[in-house]
Protein backbone atom coordinates (compact mmCIF):
# COMPACT_ATOMS: atom_id res chain seq x y z
CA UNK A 1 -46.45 143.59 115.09
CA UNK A 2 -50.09 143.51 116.92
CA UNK A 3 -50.49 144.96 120.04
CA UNK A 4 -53.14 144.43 122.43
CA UNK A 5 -54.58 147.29 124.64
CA UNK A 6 -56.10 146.07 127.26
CA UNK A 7 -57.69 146.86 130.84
CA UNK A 8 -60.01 149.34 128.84
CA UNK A 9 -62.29 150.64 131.53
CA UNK A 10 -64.71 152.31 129.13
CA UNK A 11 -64.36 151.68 125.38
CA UNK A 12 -66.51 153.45 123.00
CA UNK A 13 -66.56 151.45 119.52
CA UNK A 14 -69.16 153.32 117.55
CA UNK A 15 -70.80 150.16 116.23
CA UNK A 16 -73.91 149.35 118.21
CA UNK A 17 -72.79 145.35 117.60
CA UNK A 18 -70.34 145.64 119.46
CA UNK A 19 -71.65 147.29 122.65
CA UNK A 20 -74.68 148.99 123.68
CA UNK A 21 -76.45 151.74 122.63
CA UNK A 22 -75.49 153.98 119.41
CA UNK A 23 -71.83 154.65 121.11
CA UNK A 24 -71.21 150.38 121.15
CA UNK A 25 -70.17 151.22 124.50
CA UNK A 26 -68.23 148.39 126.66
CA UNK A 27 -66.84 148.17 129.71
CA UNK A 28 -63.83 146.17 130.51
CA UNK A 29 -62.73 145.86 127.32
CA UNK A 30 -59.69 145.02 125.12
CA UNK A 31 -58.43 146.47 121.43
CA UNK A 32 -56.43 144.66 119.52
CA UNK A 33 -53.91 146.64 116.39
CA UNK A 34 -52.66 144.91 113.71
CA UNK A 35 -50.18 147.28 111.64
CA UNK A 36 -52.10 150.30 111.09
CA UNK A 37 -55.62 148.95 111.64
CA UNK A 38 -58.27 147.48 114.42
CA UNK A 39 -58.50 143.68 114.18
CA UNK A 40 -60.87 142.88 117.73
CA UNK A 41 -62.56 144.65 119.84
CA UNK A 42 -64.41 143.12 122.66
CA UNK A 43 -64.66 141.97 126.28
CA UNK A 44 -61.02 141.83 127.94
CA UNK A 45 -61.44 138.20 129.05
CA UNK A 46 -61.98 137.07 125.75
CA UNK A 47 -59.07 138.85 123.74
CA UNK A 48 -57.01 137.33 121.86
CA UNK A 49 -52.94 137.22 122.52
CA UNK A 50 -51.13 139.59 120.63
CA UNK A 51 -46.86 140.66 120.23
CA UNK A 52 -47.35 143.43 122.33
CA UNK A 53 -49.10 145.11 125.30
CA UNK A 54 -50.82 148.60 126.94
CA UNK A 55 -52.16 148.79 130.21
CA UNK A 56 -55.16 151.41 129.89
CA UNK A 57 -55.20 151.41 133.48
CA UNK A 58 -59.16 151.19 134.10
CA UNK A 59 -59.50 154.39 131.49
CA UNK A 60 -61.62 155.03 128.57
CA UNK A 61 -60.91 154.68 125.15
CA UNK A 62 -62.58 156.21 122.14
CA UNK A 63 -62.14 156.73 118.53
CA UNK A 64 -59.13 159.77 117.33
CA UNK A 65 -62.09 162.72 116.95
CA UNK A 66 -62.57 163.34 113.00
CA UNK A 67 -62.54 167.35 112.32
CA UNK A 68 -64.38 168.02 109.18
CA UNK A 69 -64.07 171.67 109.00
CA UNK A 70 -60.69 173.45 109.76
CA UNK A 71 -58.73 176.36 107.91
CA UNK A 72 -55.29 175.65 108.56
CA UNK A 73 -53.42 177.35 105.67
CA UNK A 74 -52.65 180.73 106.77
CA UNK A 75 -50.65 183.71 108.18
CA UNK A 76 -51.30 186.49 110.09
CA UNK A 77 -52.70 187.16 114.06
CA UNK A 78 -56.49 188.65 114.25
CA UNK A 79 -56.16 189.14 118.02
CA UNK A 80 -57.25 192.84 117.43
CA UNK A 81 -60.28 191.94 115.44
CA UNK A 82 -61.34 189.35 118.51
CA UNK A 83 -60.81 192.06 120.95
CA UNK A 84 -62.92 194.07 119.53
CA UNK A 85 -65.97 191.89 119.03
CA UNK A 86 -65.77 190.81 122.79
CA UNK A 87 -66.05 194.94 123.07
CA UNK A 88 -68.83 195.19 121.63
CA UNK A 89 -68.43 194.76 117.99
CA UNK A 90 -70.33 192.89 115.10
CA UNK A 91 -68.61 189.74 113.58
CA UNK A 92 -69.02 190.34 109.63
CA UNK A 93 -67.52 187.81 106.74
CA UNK A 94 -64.89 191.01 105.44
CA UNK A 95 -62.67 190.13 108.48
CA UNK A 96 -61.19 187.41 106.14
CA UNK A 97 -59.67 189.81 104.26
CA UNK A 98 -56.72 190.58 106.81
CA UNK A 99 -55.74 187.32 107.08
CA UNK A 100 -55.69 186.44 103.11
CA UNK A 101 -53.08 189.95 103.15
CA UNK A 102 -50.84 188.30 106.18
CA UNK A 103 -51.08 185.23 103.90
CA UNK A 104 -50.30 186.30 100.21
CA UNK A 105 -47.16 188.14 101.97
CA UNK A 106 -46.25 184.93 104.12
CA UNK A 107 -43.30 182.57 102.01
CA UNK A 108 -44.25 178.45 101.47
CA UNK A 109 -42.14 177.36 104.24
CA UNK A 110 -43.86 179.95 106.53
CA UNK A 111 -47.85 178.56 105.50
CA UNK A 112 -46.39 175.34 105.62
CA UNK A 113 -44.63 175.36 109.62
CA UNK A 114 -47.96 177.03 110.56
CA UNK A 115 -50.16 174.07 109.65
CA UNK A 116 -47.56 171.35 110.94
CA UNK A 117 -48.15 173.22 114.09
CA UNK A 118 -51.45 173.84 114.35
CA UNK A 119 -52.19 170.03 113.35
CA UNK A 120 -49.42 168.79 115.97
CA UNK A 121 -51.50 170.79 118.20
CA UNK A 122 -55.02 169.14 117.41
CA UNK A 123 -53.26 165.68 117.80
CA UNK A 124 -52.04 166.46 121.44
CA UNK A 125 -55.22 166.67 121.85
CA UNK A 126 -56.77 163.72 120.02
CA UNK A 127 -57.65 164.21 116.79
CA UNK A 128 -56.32 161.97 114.06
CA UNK A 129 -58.16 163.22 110.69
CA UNK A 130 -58.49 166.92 110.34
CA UNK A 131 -60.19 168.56 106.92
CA UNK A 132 -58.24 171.67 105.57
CA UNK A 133 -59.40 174.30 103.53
CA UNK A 134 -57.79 176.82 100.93
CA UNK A 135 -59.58 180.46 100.71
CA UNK A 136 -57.07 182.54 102.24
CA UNK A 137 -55.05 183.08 99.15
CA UNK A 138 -57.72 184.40 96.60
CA UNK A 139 -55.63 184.24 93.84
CA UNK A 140 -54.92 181.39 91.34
CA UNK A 141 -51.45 180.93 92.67
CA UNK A 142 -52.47 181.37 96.50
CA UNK A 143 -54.86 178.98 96.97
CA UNK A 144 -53.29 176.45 94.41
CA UNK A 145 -49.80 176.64 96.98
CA UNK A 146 -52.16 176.42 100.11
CA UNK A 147 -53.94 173.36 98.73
CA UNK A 148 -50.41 171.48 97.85
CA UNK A 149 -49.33 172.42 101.79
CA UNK A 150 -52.44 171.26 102.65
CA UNK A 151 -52.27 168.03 101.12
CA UNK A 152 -48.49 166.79 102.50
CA UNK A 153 -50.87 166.93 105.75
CA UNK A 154 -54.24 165.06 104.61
CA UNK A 155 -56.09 163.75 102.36
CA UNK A 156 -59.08 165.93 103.64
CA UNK A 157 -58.37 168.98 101.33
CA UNK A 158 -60.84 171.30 100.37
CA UNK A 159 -61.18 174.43 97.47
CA UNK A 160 -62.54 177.43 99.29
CA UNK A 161 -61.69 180.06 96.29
CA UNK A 162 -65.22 181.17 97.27
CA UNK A 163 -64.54 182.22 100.68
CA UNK A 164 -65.28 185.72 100.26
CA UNK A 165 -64.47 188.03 96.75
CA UNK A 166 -61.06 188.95 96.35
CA UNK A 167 -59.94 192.85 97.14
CA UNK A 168 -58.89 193.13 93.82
CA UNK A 169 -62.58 191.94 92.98
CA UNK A 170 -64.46 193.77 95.36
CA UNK A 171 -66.56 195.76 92.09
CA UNK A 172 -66.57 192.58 89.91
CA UNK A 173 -68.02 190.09 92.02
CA UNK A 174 -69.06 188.44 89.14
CA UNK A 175 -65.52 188.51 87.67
CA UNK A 176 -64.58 186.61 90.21
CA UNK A 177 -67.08 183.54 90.03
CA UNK A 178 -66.07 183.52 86.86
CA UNK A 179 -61.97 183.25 88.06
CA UNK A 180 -63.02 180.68 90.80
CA UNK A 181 -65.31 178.47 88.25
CA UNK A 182 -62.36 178.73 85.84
CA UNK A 183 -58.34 179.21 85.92
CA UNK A 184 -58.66 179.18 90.25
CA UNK A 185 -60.33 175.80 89.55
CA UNK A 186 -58.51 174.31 86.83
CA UNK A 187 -55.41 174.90 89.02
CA UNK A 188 -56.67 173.70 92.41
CA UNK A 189 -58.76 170.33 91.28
CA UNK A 190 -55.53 168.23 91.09
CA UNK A 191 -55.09 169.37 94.68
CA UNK A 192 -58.54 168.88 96.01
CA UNK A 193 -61.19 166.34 97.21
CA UNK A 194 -63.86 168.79 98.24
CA UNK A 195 -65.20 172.13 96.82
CA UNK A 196 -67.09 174.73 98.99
CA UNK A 197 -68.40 178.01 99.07
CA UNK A 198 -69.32 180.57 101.81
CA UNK A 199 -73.16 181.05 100.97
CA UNK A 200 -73.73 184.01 102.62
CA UNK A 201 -74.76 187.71 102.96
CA UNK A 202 -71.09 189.99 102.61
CA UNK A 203 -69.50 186.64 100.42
CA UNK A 204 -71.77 184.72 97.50
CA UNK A 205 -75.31 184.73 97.39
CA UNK A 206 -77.02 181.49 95.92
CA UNK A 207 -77.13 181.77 92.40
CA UNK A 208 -73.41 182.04 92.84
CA UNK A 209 -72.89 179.27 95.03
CA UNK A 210 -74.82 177.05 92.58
CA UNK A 211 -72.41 178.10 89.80
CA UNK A 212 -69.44 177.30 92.17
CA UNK A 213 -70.18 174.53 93.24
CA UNK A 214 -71.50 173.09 89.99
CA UNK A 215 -68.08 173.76 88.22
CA UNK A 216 -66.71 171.53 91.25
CA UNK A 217 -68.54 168.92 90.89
CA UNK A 218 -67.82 168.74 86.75
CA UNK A 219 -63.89 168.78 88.00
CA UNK A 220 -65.03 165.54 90.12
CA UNK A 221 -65.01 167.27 93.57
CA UNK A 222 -67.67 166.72 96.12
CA UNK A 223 -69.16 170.20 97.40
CA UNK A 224 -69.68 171.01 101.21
CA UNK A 225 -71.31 174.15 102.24
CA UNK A 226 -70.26 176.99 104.73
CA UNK A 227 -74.67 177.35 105.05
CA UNK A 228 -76.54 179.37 107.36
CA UNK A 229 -74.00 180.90 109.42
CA UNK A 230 -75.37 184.57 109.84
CA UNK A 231 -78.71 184.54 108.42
CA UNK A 232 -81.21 182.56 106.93
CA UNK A 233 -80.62 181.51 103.37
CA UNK A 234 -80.23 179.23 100.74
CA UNK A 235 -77.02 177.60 101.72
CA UNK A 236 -78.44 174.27 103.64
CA UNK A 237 -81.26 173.75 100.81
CA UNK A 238 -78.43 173.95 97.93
CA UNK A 239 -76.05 171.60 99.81
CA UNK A 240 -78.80 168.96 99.84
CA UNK A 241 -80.13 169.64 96.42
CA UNK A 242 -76.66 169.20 94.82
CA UNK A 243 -75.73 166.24 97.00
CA UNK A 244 -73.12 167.69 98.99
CA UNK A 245 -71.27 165.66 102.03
CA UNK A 246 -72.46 168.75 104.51
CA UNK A 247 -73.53 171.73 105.25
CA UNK A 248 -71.76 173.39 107.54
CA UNK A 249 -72.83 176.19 110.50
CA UNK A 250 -76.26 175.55 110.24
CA UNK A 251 -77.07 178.38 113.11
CA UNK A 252 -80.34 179.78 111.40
CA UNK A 253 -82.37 176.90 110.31
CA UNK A 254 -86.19 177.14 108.92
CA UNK A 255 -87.93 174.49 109.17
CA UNK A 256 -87.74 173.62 105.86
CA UNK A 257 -83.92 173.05 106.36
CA UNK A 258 -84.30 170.84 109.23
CA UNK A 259 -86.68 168.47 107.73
CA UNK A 260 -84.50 168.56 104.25
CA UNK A 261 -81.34 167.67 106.31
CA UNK A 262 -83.06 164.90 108.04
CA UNK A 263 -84.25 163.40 104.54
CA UNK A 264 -80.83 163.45 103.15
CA UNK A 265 -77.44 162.00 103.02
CA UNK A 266 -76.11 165.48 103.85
CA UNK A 267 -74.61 165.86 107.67
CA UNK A 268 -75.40 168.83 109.22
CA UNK A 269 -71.87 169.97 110.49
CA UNK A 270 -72.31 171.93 113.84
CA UNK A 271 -69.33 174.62 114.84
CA UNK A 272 -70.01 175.75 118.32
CA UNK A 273 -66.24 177.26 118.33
CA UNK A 274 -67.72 180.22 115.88
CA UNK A 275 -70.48 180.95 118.28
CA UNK A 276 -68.84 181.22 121.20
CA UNK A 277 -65.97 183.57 119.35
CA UNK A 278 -68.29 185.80 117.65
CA UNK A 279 -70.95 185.71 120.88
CA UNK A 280 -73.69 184.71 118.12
CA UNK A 281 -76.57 181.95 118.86
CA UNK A 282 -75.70 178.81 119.26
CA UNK A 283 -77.10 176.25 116.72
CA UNK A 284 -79.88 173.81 117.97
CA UNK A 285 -78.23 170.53 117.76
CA UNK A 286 -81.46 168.82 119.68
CA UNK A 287 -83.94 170.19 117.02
CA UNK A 288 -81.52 168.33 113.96
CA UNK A 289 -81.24 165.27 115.90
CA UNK A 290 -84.97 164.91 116.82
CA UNK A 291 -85.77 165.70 113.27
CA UNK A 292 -83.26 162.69 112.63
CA UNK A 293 -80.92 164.31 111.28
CA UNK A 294 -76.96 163.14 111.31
CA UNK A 295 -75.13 165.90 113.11
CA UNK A 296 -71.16 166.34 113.43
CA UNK A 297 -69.03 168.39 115.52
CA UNK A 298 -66.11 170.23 113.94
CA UNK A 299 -63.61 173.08 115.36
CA UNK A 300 -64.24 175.71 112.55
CA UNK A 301 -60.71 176.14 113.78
CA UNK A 302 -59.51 179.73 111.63
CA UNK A 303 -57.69 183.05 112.86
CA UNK A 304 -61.04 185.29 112.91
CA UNK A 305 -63.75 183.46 114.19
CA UNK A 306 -63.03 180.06 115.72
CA UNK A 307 -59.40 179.97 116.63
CA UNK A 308 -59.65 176.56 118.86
CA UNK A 309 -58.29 173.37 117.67
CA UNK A 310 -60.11 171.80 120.80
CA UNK A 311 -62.49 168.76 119.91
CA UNK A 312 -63.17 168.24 123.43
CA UNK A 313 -63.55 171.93 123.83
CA UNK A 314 -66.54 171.87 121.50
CA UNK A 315 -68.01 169.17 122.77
CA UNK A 316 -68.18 170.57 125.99
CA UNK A 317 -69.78 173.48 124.45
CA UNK A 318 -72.09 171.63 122.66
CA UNK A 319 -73.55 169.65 125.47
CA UNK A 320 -73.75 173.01 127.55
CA UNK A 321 -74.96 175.29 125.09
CA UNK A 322 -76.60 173.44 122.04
CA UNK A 323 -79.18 170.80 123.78
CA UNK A 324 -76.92 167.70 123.44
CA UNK A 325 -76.08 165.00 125.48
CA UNK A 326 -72.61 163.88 126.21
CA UNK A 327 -73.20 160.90 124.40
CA UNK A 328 -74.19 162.61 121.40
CA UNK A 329 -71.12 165.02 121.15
CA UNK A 330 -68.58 162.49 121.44
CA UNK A 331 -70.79 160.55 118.42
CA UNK A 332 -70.92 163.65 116.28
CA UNK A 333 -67.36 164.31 116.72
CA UNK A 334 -66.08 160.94 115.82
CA UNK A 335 -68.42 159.09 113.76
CA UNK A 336 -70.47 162.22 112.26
CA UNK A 337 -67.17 164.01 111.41
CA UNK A 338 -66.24 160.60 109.58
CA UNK A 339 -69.71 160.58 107.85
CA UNK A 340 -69.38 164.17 107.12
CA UNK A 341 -66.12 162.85 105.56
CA UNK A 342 -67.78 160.30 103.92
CA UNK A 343 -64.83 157.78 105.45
CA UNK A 344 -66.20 154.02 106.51
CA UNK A 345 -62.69 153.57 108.02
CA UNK A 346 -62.38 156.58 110.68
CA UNK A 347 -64.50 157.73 113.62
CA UNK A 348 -64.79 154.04 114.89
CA UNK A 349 -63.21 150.91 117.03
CA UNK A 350 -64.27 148.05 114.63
CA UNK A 351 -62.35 145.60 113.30
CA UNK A 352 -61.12 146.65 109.50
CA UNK A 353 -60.92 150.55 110.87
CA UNK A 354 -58.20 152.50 111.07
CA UNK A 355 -56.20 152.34 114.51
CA UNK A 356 -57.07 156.15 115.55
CA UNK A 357 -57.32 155.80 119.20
CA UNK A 358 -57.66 158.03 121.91
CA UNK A 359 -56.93 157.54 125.49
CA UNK A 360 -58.32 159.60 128.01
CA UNK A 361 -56.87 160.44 131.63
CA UNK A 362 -60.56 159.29 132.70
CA UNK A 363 -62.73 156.92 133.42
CA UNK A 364 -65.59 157.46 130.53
CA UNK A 365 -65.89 159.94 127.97
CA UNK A 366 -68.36 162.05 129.85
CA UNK A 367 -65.87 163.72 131.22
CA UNK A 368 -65.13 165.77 128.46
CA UNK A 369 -68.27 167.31 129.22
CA UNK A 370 -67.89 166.76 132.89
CA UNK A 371 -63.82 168.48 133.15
CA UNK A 372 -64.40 171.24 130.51
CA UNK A 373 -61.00 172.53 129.74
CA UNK A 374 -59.02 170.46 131.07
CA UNK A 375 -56.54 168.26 129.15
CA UNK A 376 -57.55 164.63 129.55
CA UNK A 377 -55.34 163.31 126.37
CA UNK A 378 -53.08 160.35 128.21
CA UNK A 379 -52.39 158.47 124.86
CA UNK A 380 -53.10 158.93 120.45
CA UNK A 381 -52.74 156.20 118.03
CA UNK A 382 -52.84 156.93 115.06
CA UNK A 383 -53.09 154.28 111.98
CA UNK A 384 -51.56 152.33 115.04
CA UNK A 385 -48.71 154.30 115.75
CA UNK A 386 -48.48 155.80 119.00
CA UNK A 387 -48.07 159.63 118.63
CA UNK A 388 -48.56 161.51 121.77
């Protein structure tokens, strides 16, 4: 069955081609679904007939938003911990540690209801591809089980062993690299499409990293980096050196790291979510992009330091708080999340894409900026089914 959606006041394709400027933006425009993917996209006057049809009503249309960094597989509440910090009190990497307790305690079916929840939640709200990490389990058999929930969910599953040293660890740090390069790895790979690492000061220092993510790459997974979150360091420069799909945070930058992102393949993945839960900096979005670098927006979304599953949420943030324009959110949340997925057939309304389509109560995507916090999801396709 096709169906044609048409009376598109706004519709942002992604593709330059098809529209104008880098959002391919057209106006009075039609979609047109075949099974579970795009087939035209153009001027409604011109579109062709199809077995079905949606009135958009004169709203706009945009690409499901692509989250490429999420840790979904968990148990456990850290209100306490956020209460604190908004009293006054540091945000450190140990905080993880509560949460990977709540988690080794919590049963399969528990992990597993959590992150059909928290995903149905980021749908509602329009996004159709969501990444998911391991690395609250710390042990072989923890972040093996979290990687299988993980993966009845998406193909976007990541091995985060190196989150932060296991308790049982804490005076063999080097014990455990040597755990997560081996047995943690051997059992996760099947599991996994991505390896990463939290390079950082209180988790693994570079010379770690490197070893982590090297063994990941010898198992065939393709590393991303939590880089630069709370400090300067070596986490953005390894992540381009070793060819990884991002590096993500990116809040303390040299210049050095801007101009090495901008000369690579790797997307700088930008989590505004963390910042405004931990009351940190903000990273400077405008300084990547003028460098030419590709920038995504992700929700971080995690019990300690990011707990939003809101895409539009960030964006608002982002155009706010991090020098972007609304434009350039609602790119890096679609089409850089995509890149920073390295997926052709997401974060875009081309013909040969997926059919991940959001609808918004609204006449242009501005006003996700424009209406922050409000809930302007009317309509989700994804793959062409209509979900919300």
């Amino acid at each position: 069955m096709s169906l044609l959606i048409t009376n598109i006041g706004s519709l942002v394709t992604n593709d330059p081609a098809l529209g104008s400027g880098p959002l391919g933006l057209l106006t009075d425009a039609a979609v047109v679904v075949e099974g579970s993917s795009v087939s035209w996209a153009g001027p409604a006057s011109a579109a062709p007939a199809a077995d079905t049809s949606y009135d958009a009503a004169g709203r706009a249309l945009l690409p499901g938003f692509v989250d490429s960094h999420a840790h979904l597989v968990f148990a456990g509440d850290r209100t306490a911990e956020f209460n604190a910090r908004m009293s006054g009190q540091a945000y450190t990497a140990g905080g993880i540690r509560t949460t990977v307790a709540a988690t080794r305690a919590a049963s399969d079916a528990e992990l597993a209801a959590n992150l059909t929840r928290f995903v149905r939640e980021a749908l509602r709200q329009g996004t159709t591809t969501i990444e998911c990490k391991s690395g609250y389990g710390l042990t072989v058999a923890d972040e093996a089980r979290a990687l299988r929930i993980a993966a009845e969910h998406t193909p976007e599953t990541t091995y985060l062993g190196a989150h932060v040293v296991a308790p049982e660890y804490a005076e063999d740090p080097a014990g455990y690299v040597d755990l997560v390069t081996g047995e943690m790895l051997d059992a996760c790979a099947p599991h996994a499409r991505w390896v990463d690492v939290f390079c950082e000061k209180g988790a693994f220092d570079g010379d770690q990293a490197r070893a982590i993510l090297t063994a990941g790459i010898a198992r065939g997974l393709t590393p991303r980096v939590h880089a630069n979150q709370l400090s300067y360091g070596p986490g953005v420069q390894l992540a381009v050196e070793l060819g990884a799909a991002s590096a993500d945070h990116c809040t303390h930058l040299t210049d050095e790291d801007v101009a090495a992102l901008a000369s690579s393949s790797t997307v700088a993945t930008l989590l505004p979510g963390a910042e405004f839960s931990t009351r940190a900096p903000y990273p400077d979005a405008r300084r990547l992009l003028d460098a030419g670098a590709t920038v995504a927006l992700s929700t971080d979304c995690n019990p300690g330091s990011s707990f939003t599953s809101s895409m539009a949420f960030c964006i608002a943030v982002a155009v706010r708080e991090m020098g972007m324009t609304p434009d350039e959110a609602v790119l890096a949340a679609t089409l850089g999340g995509a890149q920073a997925l390295r997926r052709t057939d997401v974060g875009r309304i081309t013909p040969g894409a997926r059919a991940d389509l959001l609808l918004l109560d609204a006449p242009s995507h501005v006003h996700l900026a424009y209406r922050p916090g409000v809930p302007l999801t009317a309509a989700v396709w994804r793959a062409g089914v209509l979900e919300v």
